[in-house]
PDB file of N, CA and C in Angstrom:
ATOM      1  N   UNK A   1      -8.349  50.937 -38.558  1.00  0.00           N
ATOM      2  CA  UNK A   1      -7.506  51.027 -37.374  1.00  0.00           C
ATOM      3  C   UNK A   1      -6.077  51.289 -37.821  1.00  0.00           C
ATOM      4  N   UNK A   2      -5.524  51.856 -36.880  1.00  0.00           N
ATOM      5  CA  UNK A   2      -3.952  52.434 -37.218  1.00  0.00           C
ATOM      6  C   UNK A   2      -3.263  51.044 -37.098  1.00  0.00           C
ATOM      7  N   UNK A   3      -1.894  51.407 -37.652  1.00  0.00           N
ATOM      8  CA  UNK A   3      -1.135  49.594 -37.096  1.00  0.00           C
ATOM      9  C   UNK A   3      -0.632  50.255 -36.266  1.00  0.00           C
ATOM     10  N   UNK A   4      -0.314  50.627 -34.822  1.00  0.00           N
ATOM     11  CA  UNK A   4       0.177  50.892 -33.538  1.00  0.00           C
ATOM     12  C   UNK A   4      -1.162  50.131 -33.045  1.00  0.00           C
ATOM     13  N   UNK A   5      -2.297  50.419 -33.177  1.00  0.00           N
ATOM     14  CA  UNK A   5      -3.388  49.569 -32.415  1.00  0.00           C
ATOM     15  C   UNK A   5      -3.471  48.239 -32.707  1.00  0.00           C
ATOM     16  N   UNK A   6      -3.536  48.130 -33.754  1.00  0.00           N
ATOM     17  CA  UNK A   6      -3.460  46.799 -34.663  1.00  0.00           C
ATOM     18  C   UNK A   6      -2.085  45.341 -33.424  1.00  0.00           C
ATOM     19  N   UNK A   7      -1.308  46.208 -34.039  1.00  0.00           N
ATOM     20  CA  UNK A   7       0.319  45.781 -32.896  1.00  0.00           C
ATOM     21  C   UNK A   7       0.205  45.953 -31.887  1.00  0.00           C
ATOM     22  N   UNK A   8      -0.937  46.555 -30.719  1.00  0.00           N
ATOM     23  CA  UNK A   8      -0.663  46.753 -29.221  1.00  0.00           C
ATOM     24  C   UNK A   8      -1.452  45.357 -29.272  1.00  0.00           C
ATOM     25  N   UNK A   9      -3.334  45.504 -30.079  1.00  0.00           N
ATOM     26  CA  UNK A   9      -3.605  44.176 -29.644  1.00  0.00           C
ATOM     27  C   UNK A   9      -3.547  42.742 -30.121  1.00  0.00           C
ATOM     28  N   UNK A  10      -2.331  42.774 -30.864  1.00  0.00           N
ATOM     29  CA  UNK A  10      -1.787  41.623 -31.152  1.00  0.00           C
ATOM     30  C   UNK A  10      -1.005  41.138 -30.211  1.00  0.00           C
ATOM     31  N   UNK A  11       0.225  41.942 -29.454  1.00  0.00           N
ATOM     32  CA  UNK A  11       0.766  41.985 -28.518  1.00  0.00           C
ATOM     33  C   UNK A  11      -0.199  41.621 -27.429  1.00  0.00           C
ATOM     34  N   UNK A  12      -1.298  42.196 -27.163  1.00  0.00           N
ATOM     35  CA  UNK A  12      -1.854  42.177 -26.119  1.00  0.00           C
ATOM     36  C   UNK A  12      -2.614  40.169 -26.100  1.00  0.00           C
ATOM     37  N   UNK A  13      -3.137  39.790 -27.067  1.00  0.00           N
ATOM     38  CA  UNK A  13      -3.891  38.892 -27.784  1.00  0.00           C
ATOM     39  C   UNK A  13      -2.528  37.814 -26.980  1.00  0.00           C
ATOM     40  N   UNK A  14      -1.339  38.353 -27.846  1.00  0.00           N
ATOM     41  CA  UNK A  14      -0.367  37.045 -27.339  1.00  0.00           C
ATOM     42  C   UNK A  14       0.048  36.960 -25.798  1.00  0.00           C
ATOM     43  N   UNK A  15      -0.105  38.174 -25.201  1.00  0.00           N
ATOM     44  CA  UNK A  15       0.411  37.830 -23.456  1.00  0.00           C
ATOM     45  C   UNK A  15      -0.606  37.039 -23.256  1.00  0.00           C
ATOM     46  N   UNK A  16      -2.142  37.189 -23.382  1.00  0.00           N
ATOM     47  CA  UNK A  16      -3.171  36.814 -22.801  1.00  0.00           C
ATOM     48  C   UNK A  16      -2.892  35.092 -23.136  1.00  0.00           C
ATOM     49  N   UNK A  17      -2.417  34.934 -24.162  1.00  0.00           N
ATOM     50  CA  UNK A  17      -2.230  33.226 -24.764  1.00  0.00           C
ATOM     51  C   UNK A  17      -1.161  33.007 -23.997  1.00  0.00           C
ATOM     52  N   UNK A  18       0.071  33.266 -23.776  1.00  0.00           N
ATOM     53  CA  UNK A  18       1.180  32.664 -23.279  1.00  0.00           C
ATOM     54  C   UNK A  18       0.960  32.702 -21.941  1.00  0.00           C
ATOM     55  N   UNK A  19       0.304  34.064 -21.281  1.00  0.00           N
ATOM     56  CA  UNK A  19      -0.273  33.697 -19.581  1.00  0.00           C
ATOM     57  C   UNK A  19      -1.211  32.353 -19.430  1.00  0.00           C
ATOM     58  N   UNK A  20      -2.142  32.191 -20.160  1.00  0.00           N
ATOM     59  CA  UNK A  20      -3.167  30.810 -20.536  1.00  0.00           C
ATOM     60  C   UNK A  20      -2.078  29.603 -20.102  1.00  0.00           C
ATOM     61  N   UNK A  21      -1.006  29.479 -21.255  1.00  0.00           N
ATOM     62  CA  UNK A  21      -0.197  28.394 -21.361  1.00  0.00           C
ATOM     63  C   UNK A  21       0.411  28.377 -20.222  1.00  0.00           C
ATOM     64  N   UNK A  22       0.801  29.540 -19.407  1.00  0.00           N
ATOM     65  CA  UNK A  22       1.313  29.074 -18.465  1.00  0.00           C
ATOM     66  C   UNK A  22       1.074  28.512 -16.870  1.00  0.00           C
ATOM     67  N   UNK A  23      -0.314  29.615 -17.140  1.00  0.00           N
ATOM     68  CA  UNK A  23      -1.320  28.929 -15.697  1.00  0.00           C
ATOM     69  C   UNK A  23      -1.185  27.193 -16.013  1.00  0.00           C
ATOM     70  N   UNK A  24      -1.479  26.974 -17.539  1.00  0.00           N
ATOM     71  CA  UNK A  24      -1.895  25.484 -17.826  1.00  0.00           C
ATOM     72  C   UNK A  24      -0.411  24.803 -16.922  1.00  0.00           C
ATOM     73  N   UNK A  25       0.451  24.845 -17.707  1.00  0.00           N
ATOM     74  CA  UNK A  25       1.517  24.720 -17.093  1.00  0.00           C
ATOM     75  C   UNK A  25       1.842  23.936 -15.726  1.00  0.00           C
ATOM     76  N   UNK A  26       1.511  25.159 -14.953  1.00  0.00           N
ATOM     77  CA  UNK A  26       1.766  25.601 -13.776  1.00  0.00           C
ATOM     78  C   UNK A  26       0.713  24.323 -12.559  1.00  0.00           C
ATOM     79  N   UNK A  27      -0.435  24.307 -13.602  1.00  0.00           N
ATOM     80  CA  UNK A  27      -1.414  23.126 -13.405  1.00  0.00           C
ATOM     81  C   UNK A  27      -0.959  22.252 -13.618  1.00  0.00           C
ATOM     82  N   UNK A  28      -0.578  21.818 -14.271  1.00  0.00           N
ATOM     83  CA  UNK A  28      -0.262  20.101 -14.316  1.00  0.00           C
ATOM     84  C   UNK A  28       1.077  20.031 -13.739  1.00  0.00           C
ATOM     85  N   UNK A  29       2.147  21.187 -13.268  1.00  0.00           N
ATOM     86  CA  UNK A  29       2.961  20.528 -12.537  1.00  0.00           C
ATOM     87  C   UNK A  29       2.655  20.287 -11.699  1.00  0.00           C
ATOM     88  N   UNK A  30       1.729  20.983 -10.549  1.00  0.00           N
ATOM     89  CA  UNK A  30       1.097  20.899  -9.471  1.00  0.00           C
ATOM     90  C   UNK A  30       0.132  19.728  -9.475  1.00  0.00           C
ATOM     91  N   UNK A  31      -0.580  19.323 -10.441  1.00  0.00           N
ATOM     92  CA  UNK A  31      -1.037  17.848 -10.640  1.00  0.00           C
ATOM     93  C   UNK A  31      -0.321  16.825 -10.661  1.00  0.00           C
ATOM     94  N   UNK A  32       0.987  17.012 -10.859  1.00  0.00           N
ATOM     95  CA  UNK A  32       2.247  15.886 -11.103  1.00  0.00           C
ATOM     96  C   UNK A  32       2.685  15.734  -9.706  1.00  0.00           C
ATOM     97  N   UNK A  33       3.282  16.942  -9.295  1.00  0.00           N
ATOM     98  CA  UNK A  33       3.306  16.660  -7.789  1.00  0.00           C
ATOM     99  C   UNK A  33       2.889  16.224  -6.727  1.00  0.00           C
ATOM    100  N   UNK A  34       1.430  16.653  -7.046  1.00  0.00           N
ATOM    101  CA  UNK A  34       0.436  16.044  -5.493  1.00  0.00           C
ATOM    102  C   UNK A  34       0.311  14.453  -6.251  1.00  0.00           C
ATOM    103  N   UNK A  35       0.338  14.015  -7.226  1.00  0.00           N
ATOM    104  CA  UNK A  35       0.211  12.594  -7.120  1.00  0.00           C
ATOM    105  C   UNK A  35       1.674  11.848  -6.911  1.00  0.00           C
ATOM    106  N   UNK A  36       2.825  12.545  -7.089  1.00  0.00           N
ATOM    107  CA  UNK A  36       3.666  12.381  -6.193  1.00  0.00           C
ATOM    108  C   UNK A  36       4.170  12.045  -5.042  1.00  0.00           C
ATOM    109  N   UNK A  37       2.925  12.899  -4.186  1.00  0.00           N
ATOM    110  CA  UNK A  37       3.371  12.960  -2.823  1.00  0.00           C
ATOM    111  C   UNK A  37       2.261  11.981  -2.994  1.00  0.00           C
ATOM    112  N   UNK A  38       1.057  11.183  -3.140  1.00  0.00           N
ATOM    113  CA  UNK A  38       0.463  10.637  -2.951  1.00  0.00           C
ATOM    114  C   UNK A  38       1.195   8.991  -2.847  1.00  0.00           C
ATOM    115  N   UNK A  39       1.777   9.222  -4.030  1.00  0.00           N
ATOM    116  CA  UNK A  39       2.483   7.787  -4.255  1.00  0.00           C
ATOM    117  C   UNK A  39       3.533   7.488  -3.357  1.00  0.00           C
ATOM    118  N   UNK A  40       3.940   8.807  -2.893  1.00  0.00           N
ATOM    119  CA  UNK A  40       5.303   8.656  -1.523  1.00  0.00           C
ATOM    120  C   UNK A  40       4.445   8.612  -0.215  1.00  0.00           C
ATOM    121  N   UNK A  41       3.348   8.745  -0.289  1.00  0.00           N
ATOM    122  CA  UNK A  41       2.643   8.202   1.157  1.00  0.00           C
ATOM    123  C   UNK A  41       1.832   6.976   0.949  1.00  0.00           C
ATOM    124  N   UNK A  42       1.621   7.244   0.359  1.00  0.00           N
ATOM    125  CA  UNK A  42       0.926   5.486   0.117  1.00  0.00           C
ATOM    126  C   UNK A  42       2.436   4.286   0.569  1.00  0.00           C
ATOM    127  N   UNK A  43       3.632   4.730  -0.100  1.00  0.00           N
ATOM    128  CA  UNK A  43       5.032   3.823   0.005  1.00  0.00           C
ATOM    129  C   UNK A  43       5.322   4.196   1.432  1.00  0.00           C
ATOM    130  N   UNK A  44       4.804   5.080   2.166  1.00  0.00           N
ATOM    131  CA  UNK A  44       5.098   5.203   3.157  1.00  0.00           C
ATOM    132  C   UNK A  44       4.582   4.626   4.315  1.00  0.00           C
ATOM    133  N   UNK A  45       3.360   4.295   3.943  1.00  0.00           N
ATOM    134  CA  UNK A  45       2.338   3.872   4.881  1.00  0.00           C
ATOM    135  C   UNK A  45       3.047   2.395   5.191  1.00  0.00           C
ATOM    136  N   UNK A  46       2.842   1.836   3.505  1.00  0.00           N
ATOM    137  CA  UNK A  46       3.447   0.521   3.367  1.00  0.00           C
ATOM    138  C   UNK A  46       4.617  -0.058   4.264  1.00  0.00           C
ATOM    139  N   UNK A  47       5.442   1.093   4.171  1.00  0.00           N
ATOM    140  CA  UNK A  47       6.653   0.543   4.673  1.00  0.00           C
ATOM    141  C   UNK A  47       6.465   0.417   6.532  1.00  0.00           C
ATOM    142  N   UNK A  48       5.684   1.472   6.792  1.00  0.00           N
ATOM    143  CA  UNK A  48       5.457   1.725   8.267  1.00  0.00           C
ATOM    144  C   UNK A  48       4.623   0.336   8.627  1.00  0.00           C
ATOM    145  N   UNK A  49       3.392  -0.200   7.861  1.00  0.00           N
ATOM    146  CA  UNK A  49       3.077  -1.115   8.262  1.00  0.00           C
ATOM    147  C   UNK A  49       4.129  -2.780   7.987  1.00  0.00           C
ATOM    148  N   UNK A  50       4.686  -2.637   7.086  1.00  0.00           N
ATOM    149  CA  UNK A  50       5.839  -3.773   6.998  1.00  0.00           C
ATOM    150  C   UNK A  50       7.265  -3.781   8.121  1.00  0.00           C
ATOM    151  N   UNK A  51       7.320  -2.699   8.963  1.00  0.00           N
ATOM    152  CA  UNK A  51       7.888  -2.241  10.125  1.00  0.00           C
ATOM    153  C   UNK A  51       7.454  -2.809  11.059  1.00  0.00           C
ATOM    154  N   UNK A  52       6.007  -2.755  10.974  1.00  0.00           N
ATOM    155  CA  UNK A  52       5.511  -2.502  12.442  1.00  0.00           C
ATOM    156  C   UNK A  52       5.492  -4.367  12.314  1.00  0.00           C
ATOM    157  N   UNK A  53       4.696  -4.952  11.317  1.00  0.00           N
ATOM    158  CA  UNK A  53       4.498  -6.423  11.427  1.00  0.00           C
ATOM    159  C   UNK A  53       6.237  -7.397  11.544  1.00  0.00           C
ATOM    160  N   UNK A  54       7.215  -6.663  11.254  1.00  0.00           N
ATOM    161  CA  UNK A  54       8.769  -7.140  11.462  1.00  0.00           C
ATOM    162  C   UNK A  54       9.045  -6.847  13.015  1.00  0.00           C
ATOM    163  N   UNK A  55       8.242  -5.851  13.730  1.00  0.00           N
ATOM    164  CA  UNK A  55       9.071  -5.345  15.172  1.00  0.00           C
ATOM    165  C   UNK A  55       8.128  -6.358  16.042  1.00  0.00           C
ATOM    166  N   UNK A  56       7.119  -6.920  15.476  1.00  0.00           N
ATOM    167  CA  UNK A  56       6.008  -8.171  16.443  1.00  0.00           C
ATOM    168  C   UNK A  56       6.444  -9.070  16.159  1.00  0.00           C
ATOM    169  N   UNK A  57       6.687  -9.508  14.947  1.00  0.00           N
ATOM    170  CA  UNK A  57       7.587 -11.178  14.519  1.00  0.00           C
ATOM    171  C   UNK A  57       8.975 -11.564  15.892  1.00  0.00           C
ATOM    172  N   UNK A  58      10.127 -10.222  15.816  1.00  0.00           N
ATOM    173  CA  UNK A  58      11.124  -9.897  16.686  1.00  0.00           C
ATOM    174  C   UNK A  58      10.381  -9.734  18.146  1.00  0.00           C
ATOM    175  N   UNK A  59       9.715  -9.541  18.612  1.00  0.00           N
ATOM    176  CA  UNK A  59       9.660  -9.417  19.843  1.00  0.00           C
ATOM    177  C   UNK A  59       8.790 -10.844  20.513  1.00  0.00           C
ATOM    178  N   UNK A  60       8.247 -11.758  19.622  1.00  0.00           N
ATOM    179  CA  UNK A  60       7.772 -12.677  19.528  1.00  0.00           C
ATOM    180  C   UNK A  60       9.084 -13.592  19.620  1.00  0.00           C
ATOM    181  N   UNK A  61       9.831 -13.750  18.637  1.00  0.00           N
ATOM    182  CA  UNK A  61      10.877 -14.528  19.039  1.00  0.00           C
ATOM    183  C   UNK A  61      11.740 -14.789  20.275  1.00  0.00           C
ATOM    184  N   UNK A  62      11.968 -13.213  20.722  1.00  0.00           N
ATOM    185  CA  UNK A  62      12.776 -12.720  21.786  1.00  0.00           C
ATOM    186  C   UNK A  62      12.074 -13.251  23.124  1.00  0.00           C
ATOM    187  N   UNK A  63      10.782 -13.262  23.139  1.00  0.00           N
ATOM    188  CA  UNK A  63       9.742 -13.494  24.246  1.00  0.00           C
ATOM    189  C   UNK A  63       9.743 -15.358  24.267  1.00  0.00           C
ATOM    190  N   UNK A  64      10.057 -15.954  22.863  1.00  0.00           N
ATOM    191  CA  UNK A  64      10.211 -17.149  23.176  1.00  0.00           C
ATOM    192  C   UNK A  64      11.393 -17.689  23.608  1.00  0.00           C
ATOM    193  N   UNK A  65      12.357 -17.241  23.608  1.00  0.00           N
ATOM    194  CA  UNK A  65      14.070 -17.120  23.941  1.00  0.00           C
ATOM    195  C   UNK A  65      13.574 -17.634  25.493  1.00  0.00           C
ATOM    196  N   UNK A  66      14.130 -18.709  26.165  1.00  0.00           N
ATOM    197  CA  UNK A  66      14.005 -18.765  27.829  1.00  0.00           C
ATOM    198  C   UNK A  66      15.657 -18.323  27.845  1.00  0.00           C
ATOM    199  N   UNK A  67      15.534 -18.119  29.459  1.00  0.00           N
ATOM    200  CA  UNK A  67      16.487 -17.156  30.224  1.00  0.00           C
ATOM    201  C   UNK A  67      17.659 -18.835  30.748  1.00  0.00           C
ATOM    202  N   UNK A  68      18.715 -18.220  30.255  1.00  0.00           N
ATOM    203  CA  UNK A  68      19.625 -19.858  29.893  1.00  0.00           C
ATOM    204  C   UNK A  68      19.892 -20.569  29.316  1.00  0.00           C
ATOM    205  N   UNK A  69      19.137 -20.215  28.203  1.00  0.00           N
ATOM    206  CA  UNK A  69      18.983 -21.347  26.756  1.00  0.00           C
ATOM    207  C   UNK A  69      20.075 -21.847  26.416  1.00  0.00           C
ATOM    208  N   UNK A  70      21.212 -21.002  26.772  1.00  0.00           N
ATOM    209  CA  UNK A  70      22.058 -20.951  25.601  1.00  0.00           C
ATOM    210  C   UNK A  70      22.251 -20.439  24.705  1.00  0.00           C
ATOM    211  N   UNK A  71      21.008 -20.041  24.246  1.00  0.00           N
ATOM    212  CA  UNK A  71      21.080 -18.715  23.127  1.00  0.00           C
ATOM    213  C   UNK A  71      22.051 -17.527  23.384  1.00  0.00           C
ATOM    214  N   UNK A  72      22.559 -16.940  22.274  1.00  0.00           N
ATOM    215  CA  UNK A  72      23.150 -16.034  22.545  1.00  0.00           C
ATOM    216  C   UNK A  72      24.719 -15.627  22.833  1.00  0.00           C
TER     217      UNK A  72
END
C-alpha cells in the first residue's frame, strides 16, 4: 500500500476512535444529568410533602384559636 492510503486510514481509524469517545462522553453526561434531575425531584417531592404537612399543623392551630381569645 502507498503511504497516502496508509495516512487516509489511519486518519480515518482515529476519527472513528475519537467519534466513539465522544458519543461515550456525551453518554454519561446525559447519565449524570437525568440522575440529577432525579435527585432534584425526589428533593422536590420531599419538600412539597413537608409543605403540605406544615400548611395542616397551621390551619389546625388557627381553627383552634376561638373568636375573642385574646389572641392576637
Amino acid at each position: 500500500m502507498s503511504d497516502e492510503i496508509l495516512t487516509m486510514l489511519g486518519v480515518g481509524a482515529t476519527l472513528l476512535a475519537s467519534g466513539g469517545t465522544f458519543a461515550l462522553f456525551i453518554f454519561r453526561l446525559f447519565a449524570r444529568l437525568e440522575d440529577k434531575v432525579d435527585s432534584l425531584t425526589r428533593d422536590h417531592q420531599s419538600l412539597a410533602r413537608e409543605l403540605s404537612e406544615f400548611r395542616g399543623e397551621m390551619r389546625g392551630r388557627l381553627g383552634d384559636l376561638r373568636v375573642g381569645s385574646g389572641a392576637g
